[in-house]
Protein backbone atom coordinates (compact mmCIF):
# COMPACT_ATOMS: atom_id res chain seq x y z
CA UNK A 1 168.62 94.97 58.02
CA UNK A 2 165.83 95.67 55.74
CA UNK A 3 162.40 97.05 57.02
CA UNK A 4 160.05 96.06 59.96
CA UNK A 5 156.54 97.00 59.41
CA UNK A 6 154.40 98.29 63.05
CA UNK A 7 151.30 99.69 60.43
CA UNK A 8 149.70 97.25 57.87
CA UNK A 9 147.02 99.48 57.06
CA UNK A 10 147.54 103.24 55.99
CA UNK A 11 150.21 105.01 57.73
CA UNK A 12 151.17 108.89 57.28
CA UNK A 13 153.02 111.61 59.19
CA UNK A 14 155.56 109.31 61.61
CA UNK A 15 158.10 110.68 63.55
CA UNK A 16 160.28 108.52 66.59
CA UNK A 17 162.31 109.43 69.67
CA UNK A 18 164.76 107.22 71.35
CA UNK A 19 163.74 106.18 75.46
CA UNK A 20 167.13 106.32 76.55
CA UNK A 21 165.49 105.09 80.06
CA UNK A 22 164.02 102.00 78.91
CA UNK A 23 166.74 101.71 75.66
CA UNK A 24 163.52 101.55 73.35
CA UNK A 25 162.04 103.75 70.02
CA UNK A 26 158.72 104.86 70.71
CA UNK A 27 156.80 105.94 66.81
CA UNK A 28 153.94 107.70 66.73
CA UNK A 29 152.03 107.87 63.27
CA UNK A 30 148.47 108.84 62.18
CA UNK A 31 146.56 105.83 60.68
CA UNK A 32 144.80 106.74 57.55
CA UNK A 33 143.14 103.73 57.37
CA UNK A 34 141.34 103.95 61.09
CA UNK A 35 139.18 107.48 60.62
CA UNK A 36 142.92 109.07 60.71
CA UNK A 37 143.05 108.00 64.54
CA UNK A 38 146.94 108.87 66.17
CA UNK A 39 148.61 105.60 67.13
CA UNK A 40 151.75 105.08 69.06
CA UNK A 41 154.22 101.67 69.30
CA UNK A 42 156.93 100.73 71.31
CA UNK A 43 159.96 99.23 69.30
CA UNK A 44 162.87 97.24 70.48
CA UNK A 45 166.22 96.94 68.29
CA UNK A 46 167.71 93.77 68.64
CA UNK A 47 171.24 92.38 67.08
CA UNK A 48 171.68 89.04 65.45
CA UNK A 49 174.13 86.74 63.23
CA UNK A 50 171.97 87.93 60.68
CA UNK A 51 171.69 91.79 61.28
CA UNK A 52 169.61 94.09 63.37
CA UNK A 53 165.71 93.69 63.62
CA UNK A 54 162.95 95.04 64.86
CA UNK A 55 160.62 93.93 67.23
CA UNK A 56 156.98 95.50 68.41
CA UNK A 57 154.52 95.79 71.18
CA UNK A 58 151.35 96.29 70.74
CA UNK A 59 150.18 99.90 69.16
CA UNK A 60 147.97 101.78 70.89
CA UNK A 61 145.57 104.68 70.50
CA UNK A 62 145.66 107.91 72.05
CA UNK A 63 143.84 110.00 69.74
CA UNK A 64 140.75 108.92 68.33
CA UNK A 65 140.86 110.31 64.73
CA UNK A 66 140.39 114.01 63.43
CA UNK A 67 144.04 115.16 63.85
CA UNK A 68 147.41 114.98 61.96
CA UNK A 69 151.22 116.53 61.62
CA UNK A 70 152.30 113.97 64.65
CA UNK A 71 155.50 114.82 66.49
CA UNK A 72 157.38 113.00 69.40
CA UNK A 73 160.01 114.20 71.86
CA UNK A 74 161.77 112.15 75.01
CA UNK A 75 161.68 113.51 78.55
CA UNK A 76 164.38 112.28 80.35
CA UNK A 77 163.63 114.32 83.39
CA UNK A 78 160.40 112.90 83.75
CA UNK A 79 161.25 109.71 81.66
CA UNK A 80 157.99 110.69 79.86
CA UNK A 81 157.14 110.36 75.62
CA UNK A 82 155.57 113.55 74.78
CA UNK A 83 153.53 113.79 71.15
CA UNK A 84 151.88 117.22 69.72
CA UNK A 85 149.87 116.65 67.20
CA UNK A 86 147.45 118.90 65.34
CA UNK A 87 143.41 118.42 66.74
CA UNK A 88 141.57 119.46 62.75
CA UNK A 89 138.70 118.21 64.03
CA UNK A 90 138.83 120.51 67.19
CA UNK A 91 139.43 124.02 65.30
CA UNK A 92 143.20 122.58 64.57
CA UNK A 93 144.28 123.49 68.41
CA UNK A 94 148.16 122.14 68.31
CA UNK A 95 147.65 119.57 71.27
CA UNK A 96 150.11 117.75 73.29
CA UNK A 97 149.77 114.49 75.55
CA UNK A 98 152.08 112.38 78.00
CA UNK A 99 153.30 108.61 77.46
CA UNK A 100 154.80 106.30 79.81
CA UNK A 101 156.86 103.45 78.39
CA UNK A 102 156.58 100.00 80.44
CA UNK A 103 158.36 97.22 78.96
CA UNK A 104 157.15 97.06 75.29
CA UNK A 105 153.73 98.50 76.23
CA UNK A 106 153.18 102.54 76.08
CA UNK A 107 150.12 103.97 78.00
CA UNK A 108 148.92 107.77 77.75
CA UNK A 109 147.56 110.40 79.97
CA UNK A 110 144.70 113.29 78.36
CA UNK A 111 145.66 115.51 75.80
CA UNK A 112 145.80 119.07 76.54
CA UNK A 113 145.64 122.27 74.19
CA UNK A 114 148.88 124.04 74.10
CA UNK A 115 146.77 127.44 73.41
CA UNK A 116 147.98 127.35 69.85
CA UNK A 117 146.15 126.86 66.88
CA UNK A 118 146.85 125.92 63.19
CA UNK A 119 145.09 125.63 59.85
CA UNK A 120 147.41 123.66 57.88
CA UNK A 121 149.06 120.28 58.38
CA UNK A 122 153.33 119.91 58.49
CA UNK A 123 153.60 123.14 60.50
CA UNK A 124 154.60 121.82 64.00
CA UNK A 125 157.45 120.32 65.91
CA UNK A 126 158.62 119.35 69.34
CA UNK A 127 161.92 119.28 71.04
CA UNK A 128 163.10 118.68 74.56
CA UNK A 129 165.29 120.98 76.81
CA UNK A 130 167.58 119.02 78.93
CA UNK A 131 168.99 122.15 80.20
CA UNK A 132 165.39 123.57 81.39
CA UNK A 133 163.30 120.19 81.48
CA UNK A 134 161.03 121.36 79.36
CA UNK A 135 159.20 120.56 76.39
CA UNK A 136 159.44 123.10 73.91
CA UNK A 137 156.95 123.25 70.80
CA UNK A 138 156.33 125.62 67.79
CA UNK A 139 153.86 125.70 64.96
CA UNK A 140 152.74 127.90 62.14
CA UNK A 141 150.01 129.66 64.71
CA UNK A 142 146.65 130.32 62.77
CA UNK A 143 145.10 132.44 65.12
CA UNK A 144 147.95 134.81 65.42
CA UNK A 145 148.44 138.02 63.16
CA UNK A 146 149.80 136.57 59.90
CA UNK A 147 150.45 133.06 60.55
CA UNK A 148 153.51 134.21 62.57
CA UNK A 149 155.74 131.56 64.47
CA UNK A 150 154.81 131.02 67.88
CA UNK A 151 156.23 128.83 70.82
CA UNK A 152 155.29 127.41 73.75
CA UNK A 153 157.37 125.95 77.06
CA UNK A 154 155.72 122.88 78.88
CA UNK A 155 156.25 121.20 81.81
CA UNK A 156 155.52 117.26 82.55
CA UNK A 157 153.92 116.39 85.22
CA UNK A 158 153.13 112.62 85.95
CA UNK A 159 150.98 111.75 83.17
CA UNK A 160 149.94 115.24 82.16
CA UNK A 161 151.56 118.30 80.97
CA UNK A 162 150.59 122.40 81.33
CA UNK A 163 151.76 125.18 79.77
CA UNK A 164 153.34 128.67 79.61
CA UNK A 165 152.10 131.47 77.74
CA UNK A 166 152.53 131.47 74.34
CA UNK A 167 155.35 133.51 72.53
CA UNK A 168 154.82 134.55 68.47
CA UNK A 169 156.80 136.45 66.25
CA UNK A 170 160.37 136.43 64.25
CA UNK A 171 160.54 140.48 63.88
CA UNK A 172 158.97 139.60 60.26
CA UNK A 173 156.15 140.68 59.68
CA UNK A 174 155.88 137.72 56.83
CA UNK A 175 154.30 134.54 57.35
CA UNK A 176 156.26 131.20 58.36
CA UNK A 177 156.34 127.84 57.12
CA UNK A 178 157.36 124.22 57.94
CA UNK A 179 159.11 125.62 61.63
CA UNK A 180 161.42 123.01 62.91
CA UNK A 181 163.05 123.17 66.27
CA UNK A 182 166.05 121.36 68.40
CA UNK A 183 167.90 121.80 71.21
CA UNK A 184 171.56 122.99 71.79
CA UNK A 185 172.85 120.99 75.07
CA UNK A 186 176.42 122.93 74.70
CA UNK A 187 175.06 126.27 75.38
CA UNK A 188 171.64 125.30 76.14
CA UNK A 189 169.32 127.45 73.50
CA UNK A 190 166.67 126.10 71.10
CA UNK A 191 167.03 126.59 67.60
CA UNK A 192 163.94 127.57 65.26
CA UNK A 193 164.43 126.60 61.34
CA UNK A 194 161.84 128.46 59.24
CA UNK A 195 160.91 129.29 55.62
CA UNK A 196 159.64 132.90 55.78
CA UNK A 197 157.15 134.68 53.72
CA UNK A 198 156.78 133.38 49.65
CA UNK A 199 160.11 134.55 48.84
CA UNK A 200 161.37 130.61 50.08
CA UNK A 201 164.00 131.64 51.93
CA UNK A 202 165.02 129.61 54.79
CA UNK A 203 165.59 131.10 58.21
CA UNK A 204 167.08 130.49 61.66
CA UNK A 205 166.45 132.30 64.94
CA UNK A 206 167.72 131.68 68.40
């Protein structure tokens, strides 16, 4: 019970998976208080007398500051961590990069550009396709027509990870925010959660 602290300096923007592999959390965060550098921990859930706790290895740093909107997915094909983040300081290219969990300890390959690019933080997510293997991840593209959705199908590969072409649009014409996306293991689509245009009204598309 109660909370475990893995950031004792100035955390924003976490998000966790679960390894089912290794039966560890992995969290990925951007530290405000290190030039905004993207951090990752491995966590291990343990059960006492007392209640469950929390126990950490050490974090580590796989992006060296400049980026934000942090988001974390589990391959269990590949039994790979996979985090997109956006790259501001790199003309806000949506960016993803490849962990492998050992123990408590989390090591990363090099980031690569998904071809994607956004202006704004909050406007990208990550899900993983356990039908297809893939990584699937959308964002609020800036360097479309409109800010339109767009998506983009990735494939692990030891420690790295390439991509497909990317896909925009949502047969609106109107401008998305906050996309969200997960995946349906009974009949194997991804879902895309939206808020479309200024009008505030939410959206879903197959």
């Amino acid at each position: 019970g109660g909370g475990h602290s893995y950031d004792t300096s100035n955390g924003y923007e976490s998000d966790v998976c679960w390894d089912p592999d290794n039966d560890k959390f992995i969290i990925a965060w951007r530290d405000g208080g290190s030039s905004s550098a993207g951090k990752a921990v491995v966590a291990t859930i343990s059960s006492g007398a007392s209640g469950d706790s929390i126990s950490y290895g050490t974090a580590v740093t796989f992006e060296g500051g400049g980026a934000d909107t942090y988001k974390i997915a589990y391959d269990t094909s590949n039994d790979k961590v996979v985090i997109a983040f956006r790259d501001y300081s790199d003309s806000g290219l949506v960016k993803a990069i490849v962990g492998t969990v050992s123990g408590t300890s989390i090591s990363f390959g090099t980031a690569v550009s998904t071809g994607m690019a956004c202006s704004t933080v909050h406007h990208t997510d990550i899900c993983f396709d356990s039908n297809s293997n893939k990584i699937i991840i959308c964002t609020r593209k800036s360097n479309a027509a409109n800010n339109q959705l767009a998506v983009v199908v990735g494939t692990v590969s030891g420690t790295g990870i390439s991509f497909g072409s990317v896909v925009e649009g949502t047969g609106s014409s109107d401008e998305v925010h906050h996309p969200k996306c997960t995946f349906d293991s009974n009949v194997n689509k991804v879902v895309f959660s939206y808020r479309l245009g200024s009008s505030g009204v939410g959206y879903a598309i197959v």
